[in-house]
PDB file of N, CA and C in Angstrom:
ATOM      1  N   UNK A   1      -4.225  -0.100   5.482  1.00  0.00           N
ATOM      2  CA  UNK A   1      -3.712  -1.435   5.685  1.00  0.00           C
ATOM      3  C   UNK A   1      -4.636  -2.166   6.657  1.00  0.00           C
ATOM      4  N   UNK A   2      -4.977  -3.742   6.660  1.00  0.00           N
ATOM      5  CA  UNK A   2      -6.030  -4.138   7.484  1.00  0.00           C
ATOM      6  C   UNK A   2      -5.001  -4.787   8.096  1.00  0.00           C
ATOM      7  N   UNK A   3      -4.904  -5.014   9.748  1.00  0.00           N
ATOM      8  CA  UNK A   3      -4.313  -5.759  10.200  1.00  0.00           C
ATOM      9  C   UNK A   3      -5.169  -7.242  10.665  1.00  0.00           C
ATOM     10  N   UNK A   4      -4.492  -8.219  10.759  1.00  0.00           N
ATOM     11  CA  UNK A   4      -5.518  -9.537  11.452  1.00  0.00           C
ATOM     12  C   UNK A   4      -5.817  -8.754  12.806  1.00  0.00           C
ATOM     13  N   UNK A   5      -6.999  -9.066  12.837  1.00  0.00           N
ATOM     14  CA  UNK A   5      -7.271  -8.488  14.037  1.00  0.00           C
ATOM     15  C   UNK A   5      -7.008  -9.704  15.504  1.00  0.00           C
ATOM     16  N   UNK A   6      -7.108 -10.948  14.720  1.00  0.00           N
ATOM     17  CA  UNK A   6      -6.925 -11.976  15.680  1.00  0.00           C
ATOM     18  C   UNK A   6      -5.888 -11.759  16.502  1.00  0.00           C
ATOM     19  N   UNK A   7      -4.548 -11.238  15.482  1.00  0.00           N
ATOM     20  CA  UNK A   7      -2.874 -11.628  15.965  1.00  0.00           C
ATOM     21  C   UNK A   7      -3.351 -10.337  16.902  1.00  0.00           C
ATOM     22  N   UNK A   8      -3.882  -9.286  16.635  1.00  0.00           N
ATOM     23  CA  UNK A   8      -3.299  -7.620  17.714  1.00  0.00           C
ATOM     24  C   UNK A   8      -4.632  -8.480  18.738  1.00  0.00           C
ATOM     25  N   UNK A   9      -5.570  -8.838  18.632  1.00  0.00           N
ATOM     26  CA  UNK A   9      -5.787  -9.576  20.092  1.00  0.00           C
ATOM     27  C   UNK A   9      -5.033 -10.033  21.421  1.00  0.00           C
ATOM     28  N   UNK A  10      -4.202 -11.213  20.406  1.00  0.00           N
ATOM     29  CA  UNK A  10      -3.116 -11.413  21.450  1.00  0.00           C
ATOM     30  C   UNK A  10      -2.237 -11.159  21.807  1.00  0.00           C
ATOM     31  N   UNK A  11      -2.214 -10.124  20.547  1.00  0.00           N
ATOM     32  CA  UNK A  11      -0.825  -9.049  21.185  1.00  0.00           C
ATOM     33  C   UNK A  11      -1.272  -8.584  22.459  1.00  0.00           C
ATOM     34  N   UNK A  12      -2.125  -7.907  22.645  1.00  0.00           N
ATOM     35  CA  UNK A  12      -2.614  -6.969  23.109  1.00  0.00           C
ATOM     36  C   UNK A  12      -3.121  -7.667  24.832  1.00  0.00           C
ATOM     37  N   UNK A  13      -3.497  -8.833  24.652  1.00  0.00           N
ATOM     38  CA  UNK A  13      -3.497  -9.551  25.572  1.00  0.00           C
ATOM     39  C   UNK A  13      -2.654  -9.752  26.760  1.00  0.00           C
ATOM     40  N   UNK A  14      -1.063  -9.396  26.638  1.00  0.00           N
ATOM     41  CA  UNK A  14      -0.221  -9.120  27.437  1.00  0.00           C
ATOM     42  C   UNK A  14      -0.357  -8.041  27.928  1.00  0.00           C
ATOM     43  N   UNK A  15      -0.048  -8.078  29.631  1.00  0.00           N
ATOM     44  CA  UNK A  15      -0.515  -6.875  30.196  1.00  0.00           C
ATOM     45  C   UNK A  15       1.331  -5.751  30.223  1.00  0.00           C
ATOM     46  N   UNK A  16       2.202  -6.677  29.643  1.00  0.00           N
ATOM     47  CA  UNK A  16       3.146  -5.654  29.451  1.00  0.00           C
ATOM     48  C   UNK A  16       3.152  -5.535  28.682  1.00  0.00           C
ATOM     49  N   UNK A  17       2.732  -6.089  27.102  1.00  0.00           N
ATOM     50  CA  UNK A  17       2.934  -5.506  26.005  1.00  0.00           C
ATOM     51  C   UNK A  17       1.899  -3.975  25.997  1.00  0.00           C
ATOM     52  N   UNK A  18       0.609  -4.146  26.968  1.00  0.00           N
ATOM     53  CA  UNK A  18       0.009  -2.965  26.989  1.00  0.00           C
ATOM     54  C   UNK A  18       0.235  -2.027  27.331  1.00  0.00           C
ATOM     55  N   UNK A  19       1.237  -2.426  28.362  1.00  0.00           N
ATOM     56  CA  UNK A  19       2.127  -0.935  29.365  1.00  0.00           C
ATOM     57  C   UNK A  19       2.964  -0.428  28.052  1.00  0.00           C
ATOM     58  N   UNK A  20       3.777  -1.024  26.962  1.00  0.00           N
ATOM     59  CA  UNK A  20       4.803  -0.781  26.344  1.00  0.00           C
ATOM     60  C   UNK A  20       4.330  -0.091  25.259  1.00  0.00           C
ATOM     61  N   UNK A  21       2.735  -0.192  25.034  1.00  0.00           N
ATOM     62  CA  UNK A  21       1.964   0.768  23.944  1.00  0.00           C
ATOM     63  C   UNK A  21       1.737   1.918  24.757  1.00  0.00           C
ATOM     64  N   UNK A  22       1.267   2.029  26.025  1.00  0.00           N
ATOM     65  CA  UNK A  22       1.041   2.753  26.937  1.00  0.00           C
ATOM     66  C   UNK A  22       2.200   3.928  26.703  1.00  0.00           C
ATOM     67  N   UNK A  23       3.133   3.097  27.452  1.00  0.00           N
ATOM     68  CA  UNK A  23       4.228   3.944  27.354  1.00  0.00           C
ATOM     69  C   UNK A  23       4.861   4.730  25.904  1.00  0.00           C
ATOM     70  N   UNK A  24       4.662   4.013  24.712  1.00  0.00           N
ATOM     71  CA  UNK A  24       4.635   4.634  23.406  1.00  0.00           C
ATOM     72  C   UNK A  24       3.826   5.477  22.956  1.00  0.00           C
ATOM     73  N   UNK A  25       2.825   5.261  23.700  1.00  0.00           N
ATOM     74  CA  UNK A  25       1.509   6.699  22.754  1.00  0.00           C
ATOM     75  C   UNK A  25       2.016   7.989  23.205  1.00  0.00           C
ATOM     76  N   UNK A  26       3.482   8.243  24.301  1.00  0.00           N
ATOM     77  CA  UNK A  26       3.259   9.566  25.041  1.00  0.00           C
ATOM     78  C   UNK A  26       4.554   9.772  24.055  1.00  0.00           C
ATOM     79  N   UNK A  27       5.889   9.231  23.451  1.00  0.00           N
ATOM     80  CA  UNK A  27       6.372   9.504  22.602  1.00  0.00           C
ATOM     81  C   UNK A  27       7.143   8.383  21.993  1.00  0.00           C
ATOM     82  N   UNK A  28       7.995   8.749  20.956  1.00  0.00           N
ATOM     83  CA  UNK A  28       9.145   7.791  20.654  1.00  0.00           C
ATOM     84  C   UNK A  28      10.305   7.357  21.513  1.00  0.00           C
ATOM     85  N   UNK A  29      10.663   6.076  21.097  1.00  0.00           N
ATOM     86  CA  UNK A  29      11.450   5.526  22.195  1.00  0.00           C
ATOM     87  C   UNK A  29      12.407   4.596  21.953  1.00  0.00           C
ATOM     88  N   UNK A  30      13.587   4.760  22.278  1.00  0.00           N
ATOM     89  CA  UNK A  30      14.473   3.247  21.717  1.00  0.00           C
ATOM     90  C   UNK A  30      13.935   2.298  23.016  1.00  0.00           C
ATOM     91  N   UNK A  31      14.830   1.114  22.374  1.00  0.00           N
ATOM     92  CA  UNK A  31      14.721  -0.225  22.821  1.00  0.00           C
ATOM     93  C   UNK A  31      14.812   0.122  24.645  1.00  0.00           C
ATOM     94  N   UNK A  32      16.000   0.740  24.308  1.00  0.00           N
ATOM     95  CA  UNK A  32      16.795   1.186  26.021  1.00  0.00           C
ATOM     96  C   UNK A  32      15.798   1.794  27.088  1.00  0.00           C
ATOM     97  N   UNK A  33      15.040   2.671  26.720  1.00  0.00           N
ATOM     98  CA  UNK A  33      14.315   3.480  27.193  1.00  0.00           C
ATOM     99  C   UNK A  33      13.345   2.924  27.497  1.00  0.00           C
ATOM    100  N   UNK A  34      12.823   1.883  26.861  1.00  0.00           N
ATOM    101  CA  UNK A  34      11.810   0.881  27.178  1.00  0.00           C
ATOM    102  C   UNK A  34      11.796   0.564  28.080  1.00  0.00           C
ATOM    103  N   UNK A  35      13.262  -0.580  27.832  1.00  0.00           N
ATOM    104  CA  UNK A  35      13.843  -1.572  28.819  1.00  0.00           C
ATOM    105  C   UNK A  35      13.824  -0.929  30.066  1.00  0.00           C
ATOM    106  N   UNK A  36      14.083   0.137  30.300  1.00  0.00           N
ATOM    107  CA  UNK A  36      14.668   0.874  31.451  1.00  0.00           C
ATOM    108  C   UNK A  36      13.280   0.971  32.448  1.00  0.00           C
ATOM    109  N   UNK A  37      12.103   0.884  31.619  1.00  0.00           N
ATOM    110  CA  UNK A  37      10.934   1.028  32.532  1.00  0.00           C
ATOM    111  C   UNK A  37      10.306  -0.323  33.168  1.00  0.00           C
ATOM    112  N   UNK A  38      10.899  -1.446  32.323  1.00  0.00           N
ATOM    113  CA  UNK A  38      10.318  -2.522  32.941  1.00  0.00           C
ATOM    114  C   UNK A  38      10.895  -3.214  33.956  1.00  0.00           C
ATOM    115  N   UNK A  39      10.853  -4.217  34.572  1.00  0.00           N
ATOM    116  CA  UNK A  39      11.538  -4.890  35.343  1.00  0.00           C
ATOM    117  C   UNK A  39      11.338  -6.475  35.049  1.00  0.00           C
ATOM    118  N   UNK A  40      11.866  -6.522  33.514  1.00  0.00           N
ATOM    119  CA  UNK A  40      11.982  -8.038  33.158  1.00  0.00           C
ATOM    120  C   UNK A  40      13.441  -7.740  31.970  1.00  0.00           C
ATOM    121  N   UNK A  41      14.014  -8.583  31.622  1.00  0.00           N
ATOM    122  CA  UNK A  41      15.631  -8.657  30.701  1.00  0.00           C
ATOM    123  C   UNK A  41      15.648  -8.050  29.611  1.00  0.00           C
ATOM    124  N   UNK A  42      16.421  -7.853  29.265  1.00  0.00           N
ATOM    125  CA  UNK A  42      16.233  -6.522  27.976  1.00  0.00           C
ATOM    126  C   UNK A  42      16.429  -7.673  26.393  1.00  0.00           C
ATOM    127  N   UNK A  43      16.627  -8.941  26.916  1.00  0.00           N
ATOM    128  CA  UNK A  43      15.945  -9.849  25.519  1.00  0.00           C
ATOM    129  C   UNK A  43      14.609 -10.222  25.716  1.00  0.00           C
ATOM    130  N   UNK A  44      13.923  -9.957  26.387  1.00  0.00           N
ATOM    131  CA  UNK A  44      12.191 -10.188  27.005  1.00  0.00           C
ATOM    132  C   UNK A  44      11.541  -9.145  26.473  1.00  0.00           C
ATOM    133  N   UNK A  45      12.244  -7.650  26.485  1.00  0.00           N
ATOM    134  CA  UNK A  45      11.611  -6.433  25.930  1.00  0.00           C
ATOM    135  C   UNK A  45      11.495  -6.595  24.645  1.00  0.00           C
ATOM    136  N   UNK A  46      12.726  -6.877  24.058  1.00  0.00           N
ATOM    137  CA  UNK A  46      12.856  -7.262  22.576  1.00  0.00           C
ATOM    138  C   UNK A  46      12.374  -8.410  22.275  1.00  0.00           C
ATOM    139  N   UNK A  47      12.030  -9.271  22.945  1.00  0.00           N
ATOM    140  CA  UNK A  47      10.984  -9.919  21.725  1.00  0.00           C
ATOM    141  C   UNK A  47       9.819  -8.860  22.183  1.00  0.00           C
ATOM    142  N   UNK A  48       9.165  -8.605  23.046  1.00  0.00           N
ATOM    143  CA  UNK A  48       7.932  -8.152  22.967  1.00  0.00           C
ATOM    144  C   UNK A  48       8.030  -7.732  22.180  1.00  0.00           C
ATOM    145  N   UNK A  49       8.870  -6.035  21.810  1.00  0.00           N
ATOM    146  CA  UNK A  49       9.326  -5.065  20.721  1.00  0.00           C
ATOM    147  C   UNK A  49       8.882  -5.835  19.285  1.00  0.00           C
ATOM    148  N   UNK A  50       9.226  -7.247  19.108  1.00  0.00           N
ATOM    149  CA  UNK A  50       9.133  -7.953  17.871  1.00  0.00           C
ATOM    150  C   UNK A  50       8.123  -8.392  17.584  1.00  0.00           C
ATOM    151  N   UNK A  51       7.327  -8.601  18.803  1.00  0.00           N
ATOM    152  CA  UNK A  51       5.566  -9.173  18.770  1.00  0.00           C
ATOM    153  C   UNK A  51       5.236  -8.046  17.920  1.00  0.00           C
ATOM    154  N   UNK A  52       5.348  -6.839  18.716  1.00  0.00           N
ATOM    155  CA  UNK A  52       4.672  -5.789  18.610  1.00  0.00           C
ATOM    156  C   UNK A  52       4.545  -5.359  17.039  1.00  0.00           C
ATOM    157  N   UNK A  53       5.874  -5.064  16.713  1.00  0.00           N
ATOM    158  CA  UNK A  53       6.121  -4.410  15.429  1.00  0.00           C
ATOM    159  C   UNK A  53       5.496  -5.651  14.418  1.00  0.00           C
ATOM    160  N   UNK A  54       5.664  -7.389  14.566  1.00  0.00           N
ATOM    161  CA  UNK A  54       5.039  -8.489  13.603  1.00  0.00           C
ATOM    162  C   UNK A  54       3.765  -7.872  13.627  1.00  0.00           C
ATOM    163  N   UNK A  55       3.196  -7.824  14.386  1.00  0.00           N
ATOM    164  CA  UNK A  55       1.555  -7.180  14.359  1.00  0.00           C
ATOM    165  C   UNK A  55       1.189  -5.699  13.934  1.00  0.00           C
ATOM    166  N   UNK A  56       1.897  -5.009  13.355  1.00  0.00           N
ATOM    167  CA  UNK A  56       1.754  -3.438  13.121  1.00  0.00           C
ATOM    168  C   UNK A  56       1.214  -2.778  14.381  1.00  0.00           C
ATOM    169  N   UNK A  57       1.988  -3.064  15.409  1.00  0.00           N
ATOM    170  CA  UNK A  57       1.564  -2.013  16.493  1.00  0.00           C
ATOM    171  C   UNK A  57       2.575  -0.927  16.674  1.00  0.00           C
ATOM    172  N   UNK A  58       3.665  -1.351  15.985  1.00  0.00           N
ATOM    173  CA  UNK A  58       4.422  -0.032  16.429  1.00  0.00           C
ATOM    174  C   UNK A  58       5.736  -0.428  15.079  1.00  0.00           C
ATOM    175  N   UNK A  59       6.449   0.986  14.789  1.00  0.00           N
ATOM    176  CA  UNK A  59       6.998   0.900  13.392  1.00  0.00           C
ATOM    177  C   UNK A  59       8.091   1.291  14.268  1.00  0.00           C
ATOM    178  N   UNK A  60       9.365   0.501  13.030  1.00  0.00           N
ATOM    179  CA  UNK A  60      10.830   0.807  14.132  1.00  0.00           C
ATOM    180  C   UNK A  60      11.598   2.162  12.893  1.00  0.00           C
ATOM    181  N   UNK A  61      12.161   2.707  13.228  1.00  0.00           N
ATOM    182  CA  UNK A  61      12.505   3.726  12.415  1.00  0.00           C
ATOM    183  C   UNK A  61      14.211   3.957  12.641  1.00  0.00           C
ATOM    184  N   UNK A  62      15.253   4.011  11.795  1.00  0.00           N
ATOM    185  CA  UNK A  62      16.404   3.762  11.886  1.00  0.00           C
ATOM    186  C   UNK A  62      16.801   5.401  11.862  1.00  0.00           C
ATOM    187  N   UNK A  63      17.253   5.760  13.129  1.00  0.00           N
ATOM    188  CA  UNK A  63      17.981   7.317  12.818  1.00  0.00           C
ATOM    189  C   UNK A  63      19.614   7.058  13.168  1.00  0.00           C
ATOM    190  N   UNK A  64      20.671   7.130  12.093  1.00  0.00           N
ATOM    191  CA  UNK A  64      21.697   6.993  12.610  1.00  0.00           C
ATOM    192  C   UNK A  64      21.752   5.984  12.777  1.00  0.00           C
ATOM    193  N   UNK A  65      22.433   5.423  14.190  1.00  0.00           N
ATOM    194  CA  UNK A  65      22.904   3.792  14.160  1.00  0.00           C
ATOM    195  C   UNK A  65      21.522   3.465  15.425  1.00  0.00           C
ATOM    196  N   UNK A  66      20.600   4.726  15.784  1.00  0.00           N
ATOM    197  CA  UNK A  66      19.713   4.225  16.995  1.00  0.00           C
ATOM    198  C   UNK A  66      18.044   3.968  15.720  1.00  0.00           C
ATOM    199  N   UNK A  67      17.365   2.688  16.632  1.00  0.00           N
ATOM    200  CA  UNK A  67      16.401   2.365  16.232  1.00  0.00           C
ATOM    201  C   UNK A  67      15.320   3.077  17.384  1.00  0.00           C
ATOM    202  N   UNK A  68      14.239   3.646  16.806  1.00  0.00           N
ATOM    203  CA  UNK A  68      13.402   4.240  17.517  1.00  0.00           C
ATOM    204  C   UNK A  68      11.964   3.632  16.955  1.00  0.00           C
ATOM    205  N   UNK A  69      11.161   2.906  18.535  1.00  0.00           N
ATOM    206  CA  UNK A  69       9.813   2.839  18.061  1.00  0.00           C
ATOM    207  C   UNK A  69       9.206   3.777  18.501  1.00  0.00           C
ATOM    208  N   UNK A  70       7.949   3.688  17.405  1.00  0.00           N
ATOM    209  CA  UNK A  70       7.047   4.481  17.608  1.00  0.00           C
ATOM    210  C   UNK A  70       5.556   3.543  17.333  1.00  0.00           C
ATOM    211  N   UNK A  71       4.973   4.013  18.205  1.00  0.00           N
ATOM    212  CA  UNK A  71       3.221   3.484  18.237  1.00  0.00           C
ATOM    213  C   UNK A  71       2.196   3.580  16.841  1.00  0.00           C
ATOM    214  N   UNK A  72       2.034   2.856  16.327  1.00  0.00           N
ATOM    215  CA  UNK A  72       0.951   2.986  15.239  1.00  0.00           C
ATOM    216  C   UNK A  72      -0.233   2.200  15.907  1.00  0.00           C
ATOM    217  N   UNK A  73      -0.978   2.875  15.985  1.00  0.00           N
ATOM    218  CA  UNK A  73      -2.592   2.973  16.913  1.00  0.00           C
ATOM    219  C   UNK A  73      -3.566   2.657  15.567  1.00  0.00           C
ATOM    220  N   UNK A  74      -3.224   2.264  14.310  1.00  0.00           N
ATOM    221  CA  UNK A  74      -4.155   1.806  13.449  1.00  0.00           C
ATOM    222  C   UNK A  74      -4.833   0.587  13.214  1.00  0.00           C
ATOM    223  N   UNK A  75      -4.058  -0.343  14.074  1.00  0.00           N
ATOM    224  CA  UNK A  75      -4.565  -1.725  14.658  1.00  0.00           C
ATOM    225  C   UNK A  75      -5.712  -1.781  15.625  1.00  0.00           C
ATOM    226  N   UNK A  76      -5.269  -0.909  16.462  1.00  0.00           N
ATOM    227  CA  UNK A  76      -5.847  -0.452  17.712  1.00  0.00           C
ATOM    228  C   UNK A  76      -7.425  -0.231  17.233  1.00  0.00           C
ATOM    229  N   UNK A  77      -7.752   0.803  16.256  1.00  0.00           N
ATOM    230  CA  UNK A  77      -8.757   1.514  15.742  1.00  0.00           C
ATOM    231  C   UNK A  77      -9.660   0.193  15.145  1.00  0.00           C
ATOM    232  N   UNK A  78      -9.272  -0.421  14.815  1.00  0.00           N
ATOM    233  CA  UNK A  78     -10.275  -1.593  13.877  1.00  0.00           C
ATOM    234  C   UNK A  78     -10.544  -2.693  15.231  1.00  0.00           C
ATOM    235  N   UNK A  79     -10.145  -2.584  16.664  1.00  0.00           N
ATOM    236  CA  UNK A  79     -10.638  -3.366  17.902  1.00  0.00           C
ATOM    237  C   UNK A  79     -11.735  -2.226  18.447  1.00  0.00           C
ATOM    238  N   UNK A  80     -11.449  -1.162  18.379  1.00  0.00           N
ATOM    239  CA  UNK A  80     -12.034   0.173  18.854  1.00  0.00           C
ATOM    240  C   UNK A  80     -13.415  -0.334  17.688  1.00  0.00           C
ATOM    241  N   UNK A  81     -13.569   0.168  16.769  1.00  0.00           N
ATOM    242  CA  UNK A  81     -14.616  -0.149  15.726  1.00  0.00           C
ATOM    243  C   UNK A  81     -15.639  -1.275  16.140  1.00  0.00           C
ATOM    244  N   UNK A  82     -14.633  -2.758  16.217  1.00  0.00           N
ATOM    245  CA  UNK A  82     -15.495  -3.778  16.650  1.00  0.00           C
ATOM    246  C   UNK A  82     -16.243  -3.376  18.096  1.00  0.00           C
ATOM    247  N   UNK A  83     -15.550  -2.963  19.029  1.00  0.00           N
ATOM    248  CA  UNK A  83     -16.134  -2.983  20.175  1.00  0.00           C
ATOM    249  C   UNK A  83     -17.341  -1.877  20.171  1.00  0.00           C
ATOM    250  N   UNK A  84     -17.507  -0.743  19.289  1.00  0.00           N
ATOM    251  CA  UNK A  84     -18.072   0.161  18.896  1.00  0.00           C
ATOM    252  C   UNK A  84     -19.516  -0.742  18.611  1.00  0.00           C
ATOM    253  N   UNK A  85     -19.278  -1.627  18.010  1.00  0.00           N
ATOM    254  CA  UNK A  85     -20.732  -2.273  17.333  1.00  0.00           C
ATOM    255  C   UNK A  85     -21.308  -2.939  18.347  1.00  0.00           C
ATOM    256  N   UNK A  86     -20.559  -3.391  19.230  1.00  0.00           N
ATOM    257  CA  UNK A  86     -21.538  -3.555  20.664  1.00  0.00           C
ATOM    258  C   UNK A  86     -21.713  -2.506  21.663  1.00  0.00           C
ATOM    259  N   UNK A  87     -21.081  -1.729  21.555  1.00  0.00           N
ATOM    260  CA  UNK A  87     -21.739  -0.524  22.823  1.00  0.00           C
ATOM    261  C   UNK A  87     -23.214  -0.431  21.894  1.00  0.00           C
ATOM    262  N   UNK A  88     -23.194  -0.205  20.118  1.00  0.00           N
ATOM    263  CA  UNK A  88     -24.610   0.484  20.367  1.00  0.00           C
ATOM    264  C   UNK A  88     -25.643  -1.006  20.290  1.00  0.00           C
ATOM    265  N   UNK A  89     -25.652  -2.167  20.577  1.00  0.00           N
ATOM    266  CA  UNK A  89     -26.196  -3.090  20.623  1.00  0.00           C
ATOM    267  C   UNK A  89     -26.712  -2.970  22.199  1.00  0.00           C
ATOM    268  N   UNK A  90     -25.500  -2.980  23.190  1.00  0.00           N
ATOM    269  CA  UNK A  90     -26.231  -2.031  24.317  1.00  0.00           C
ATOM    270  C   UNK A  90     -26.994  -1.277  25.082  1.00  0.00           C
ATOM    271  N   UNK A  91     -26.732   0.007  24.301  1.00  0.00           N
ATOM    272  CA  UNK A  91     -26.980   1.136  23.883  1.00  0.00           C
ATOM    273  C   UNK A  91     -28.733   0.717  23.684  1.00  0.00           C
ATOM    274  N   UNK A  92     -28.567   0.053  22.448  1.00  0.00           N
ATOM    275  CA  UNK A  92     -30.243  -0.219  22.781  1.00  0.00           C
ATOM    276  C   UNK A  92     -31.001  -1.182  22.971  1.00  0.00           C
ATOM    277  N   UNK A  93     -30.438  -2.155  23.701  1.00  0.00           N
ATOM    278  CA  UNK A  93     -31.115  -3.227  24.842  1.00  0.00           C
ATOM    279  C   UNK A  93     -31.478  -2.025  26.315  1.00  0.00           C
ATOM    280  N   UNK A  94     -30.526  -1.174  26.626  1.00  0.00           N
ATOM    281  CA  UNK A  94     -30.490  -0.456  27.669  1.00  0.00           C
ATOM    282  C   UNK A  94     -32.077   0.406  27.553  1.00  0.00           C
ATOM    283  N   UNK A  95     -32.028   1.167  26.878  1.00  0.00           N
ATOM    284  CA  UNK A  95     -32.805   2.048  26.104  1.00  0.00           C
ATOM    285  C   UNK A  95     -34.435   1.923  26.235  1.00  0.00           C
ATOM    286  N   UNK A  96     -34.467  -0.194  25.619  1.00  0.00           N
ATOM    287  CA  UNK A  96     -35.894  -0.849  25.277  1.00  0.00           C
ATOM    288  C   UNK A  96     -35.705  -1.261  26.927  1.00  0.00           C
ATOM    289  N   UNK A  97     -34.926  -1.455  27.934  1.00  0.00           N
ATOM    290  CA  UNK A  97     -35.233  -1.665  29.685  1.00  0.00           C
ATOM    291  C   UNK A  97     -36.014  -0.256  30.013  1.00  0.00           C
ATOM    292  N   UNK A  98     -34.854   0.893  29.976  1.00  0.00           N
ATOM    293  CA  UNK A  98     -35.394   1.997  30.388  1.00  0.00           C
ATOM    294  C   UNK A  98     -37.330   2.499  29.921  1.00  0.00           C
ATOM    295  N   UNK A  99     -37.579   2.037  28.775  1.00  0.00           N
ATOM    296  CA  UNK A  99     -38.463   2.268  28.567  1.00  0.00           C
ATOM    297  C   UNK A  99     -39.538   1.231  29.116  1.00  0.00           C
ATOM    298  N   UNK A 100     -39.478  -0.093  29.266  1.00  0.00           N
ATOM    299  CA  UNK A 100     -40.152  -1.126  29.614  1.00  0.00           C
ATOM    300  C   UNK A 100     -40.553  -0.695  31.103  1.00  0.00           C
ATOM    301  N   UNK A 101     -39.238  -0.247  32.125  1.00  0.00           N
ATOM    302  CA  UNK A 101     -39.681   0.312  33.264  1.00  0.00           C
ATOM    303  C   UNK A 101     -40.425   1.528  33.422  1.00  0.00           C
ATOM    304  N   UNK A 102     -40.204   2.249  32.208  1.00  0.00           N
ATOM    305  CA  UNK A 102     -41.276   3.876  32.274  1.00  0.00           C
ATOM    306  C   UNK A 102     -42.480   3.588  32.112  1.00  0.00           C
ATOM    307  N   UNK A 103     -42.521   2.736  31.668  1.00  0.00           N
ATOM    308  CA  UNK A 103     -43.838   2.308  31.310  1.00  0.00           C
ATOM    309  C   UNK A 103     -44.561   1.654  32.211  1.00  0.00           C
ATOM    310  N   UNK A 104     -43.760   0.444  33.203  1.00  0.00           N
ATOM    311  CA  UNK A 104     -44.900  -0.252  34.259  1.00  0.00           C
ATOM    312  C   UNK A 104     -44.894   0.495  35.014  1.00  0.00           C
ATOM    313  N   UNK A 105     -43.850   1.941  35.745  1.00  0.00           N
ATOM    314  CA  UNK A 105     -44.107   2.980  36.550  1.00  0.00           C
ATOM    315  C   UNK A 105     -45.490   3.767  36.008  1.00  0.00           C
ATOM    316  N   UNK A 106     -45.248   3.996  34.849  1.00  0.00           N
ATOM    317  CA  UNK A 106     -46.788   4.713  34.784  1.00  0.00           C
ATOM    318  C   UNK A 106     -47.317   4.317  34.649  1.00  0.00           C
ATOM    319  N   UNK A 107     -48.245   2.860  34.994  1.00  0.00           N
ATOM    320  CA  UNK A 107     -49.022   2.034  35.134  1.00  0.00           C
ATOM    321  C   UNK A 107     -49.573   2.058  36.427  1.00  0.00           C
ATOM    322  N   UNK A 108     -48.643   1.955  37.457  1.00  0.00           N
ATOM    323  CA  UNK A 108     -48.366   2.297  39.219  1.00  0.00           C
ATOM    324  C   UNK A 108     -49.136   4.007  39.407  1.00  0.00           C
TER     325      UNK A 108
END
């Protein structure tokens, strides 16, 4: 599945929606359990919860009458990818310095 990568930008852009992935990659979690870690209203969690899941960051799963999210990190992976294509752009600007300086040292 491709997600917009634009929308998990700004998902992701919130520094509590990041704690709330944070806190999801270590396991599953209802709404409550969430709520219980933050210190903002438990209709503030739930919309985040709703950002989250509109953007495929996390899938809600119905057990019984409790809803449990869980983290889907496959959004995640296609920001990981992009940012991947600039480390090695980096990678070898860094590389053609290191060598530019080996070179006027052994000139010296």
């Amino acid at each position: 599945m491709t997600y917009r990568i634009q929308g998990v930008f700004s998902v992701i852009a919130d520094p509590k929606r990041r704690k709330m992935l944070d806190y999801l990659s270590a396991a599953d979690r209802t709404a409550g359990d969430i709520a219980s870690k933050f210190e903002i209203s438990r209709p503030a969690v739930a919309n985040h919860l709703r950002i989250l899941e509109q953007n495929g960051l996390i899938n809600i799963v119905k057990i019984g009458r409790t809803r449990v999210h869980k983290l889907n990190a496959a959004p995640l992976k296609e920001i990981k990818d992009w940012i991947n294509s600039y480390e090695r752009f980096w990678d070898q600007k860094l590389t053609g310095l290191k060598l530019l300086i080996e070179s006027d040292l052994a000139k010296k």
